[in-house]
C-alpha atoms as a PDB file:
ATOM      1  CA  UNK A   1     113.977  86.968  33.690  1.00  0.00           C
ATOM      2  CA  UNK A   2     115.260  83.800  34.972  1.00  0.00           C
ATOM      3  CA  UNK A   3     114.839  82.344  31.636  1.00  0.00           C
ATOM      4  CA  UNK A   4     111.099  82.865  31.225  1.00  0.00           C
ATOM      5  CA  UNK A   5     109.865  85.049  28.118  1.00  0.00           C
ATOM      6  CA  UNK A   6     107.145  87.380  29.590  1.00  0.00           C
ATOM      7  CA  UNK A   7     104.864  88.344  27.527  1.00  0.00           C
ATOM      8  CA  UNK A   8     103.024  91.503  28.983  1.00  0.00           C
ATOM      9  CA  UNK A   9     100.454  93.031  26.598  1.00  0.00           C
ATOM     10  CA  UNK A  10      99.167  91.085  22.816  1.00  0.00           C
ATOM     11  CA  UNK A  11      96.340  93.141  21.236  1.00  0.00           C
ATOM     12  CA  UNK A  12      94.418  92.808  18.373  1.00  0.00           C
ATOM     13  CA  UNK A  13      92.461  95.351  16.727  1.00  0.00           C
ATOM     14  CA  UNK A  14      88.589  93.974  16.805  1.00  0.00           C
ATOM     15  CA  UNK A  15      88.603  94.115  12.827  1.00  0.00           C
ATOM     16  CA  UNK A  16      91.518  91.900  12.506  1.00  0.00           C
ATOM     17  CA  UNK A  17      90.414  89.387  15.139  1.00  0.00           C
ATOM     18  CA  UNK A  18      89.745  85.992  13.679  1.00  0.00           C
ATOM     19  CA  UNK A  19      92.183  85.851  11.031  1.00  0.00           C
ATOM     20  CA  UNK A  20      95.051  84.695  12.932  1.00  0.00           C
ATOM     21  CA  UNK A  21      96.778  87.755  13.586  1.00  0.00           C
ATOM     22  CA  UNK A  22      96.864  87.026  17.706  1.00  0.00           C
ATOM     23  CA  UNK A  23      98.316  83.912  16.947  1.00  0.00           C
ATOM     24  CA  UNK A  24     101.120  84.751  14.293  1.00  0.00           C
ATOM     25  CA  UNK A  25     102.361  88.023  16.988  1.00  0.00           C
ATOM     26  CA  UNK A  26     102.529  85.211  19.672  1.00  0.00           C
ATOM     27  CA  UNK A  27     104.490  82.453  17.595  1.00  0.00           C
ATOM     28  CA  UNK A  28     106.470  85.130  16.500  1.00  0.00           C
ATOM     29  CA  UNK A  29     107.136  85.946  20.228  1.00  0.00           C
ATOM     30  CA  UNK A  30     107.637  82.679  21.072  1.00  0.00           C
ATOM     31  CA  UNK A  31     110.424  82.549  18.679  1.00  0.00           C
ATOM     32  CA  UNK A  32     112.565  85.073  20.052  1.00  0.00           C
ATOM     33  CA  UNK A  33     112.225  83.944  23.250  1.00  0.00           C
ATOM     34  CA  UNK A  34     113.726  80.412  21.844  1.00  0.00           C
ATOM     35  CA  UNK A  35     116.266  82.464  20.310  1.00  0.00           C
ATOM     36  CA  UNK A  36     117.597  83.918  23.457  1.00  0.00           C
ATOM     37  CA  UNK A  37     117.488  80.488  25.637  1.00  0.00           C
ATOM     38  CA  UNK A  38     113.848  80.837  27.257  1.00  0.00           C
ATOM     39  CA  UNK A  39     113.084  77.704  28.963  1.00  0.00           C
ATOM     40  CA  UNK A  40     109.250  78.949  29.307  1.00  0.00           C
ATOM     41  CA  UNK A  41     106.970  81.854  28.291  1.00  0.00           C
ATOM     42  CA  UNK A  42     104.848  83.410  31.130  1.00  0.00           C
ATOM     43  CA  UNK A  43     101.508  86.023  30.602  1.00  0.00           C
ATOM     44  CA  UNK A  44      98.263  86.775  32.944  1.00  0.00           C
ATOM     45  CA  UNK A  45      94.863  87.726  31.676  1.00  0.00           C
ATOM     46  CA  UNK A  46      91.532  88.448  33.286  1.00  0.00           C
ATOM     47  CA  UNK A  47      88.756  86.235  33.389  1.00  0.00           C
ATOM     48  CA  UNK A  48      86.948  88.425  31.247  1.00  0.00           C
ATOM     49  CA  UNK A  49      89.192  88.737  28.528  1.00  0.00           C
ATOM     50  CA  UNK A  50      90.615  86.285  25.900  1.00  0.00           C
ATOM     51  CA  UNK A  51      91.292  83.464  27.937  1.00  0.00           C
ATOM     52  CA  UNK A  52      90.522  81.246  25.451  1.00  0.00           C
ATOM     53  CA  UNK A  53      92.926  82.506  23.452  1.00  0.00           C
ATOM     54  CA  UNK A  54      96.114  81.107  25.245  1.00  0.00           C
ATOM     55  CA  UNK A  55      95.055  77.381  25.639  1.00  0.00           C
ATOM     56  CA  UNK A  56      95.519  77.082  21.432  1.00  0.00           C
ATOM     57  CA  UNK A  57      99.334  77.376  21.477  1.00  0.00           C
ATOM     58  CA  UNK A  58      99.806  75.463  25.041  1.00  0.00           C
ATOM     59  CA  UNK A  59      99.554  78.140  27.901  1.00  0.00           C
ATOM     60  CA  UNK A  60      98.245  76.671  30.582  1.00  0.00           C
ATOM     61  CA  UNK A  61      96.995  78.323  34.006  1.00  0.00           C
ATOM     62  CA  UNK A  62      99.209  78.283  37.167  1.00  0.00           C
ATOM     63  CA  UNK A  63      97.756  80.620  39.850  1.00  0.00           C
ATOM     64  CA  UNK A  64      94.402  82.642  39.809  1.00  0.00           C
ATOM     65  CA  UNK A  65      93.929  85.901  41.850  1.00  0.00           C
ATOM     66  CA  UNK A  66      90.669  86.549  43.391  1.00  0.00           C
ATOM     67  CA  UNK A  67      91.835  90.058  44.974  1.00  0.00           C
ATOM     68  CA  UNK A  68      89.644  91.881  42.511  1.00  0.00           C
ATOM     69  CA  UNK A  69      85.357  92.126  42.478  1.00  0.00           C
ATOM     70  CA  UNK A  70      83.506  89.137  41.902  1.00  0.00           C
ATOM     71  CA  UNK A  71      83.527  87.971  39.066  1.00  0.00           C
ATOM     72  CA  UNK A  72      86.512  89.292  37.635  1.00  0.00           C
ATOM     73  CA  UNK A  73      89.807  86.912  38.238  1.00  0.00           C
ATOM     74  CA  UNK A  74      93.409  87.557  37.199  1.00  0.00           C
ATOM     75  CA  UNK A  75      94.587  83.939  35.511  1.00  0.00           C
ATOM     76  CA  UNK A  76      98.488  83.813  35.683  1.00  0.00           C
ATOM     77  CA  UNK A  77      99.355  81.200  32.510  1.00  0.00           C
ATOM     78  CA  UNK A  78     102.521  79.684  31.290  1.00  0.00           C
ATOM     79  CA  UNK A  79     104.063  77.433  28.460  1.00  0.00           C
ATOM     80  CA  UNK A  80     107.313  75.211  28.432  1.00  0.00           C
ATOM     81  CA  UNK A  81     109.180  75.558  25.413  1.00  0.00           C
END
């Protein structure tokens, strides 16, 4: 949309996690979102999940939610291409 790639769910299965598996399904994504002009690649993860994950490959938080119980936060994240 509006030449973002949005990524909406990337799961890995917890025996596979550490072997680089998360990161080759998001290059991958990344990829085809060059392919087909994407100026920039937009996702959103809670506080309590793999934040972490993103900040590897570039994603960088835009806009946090607080409209859910403390402590929980919804982190909106994007990457340029």
């Amino acid at each position: 949309m509006f030449g973002a790639g949005r990524y909406r769910q990337l799961w890995v299965g917890e025996r596979y996690r550490g072997q680089g598996y998360g990161h080759d399904l998001l290059a991958s994504a990344e990829s085809l979102a060059k392919e087909v002009g994407c100026a920039s690649c937009l996702t959103w993860c809670f506080s309590f999940q793999s934040l972490g994950f993103f900040d590897k490959p570039g994603f960088r938080t835009f806009m946090v939610s607080d409209a859910y119980p403390d402590p929980a936060r919804e982190h909106f994240l994007l990457k340029r291409m």
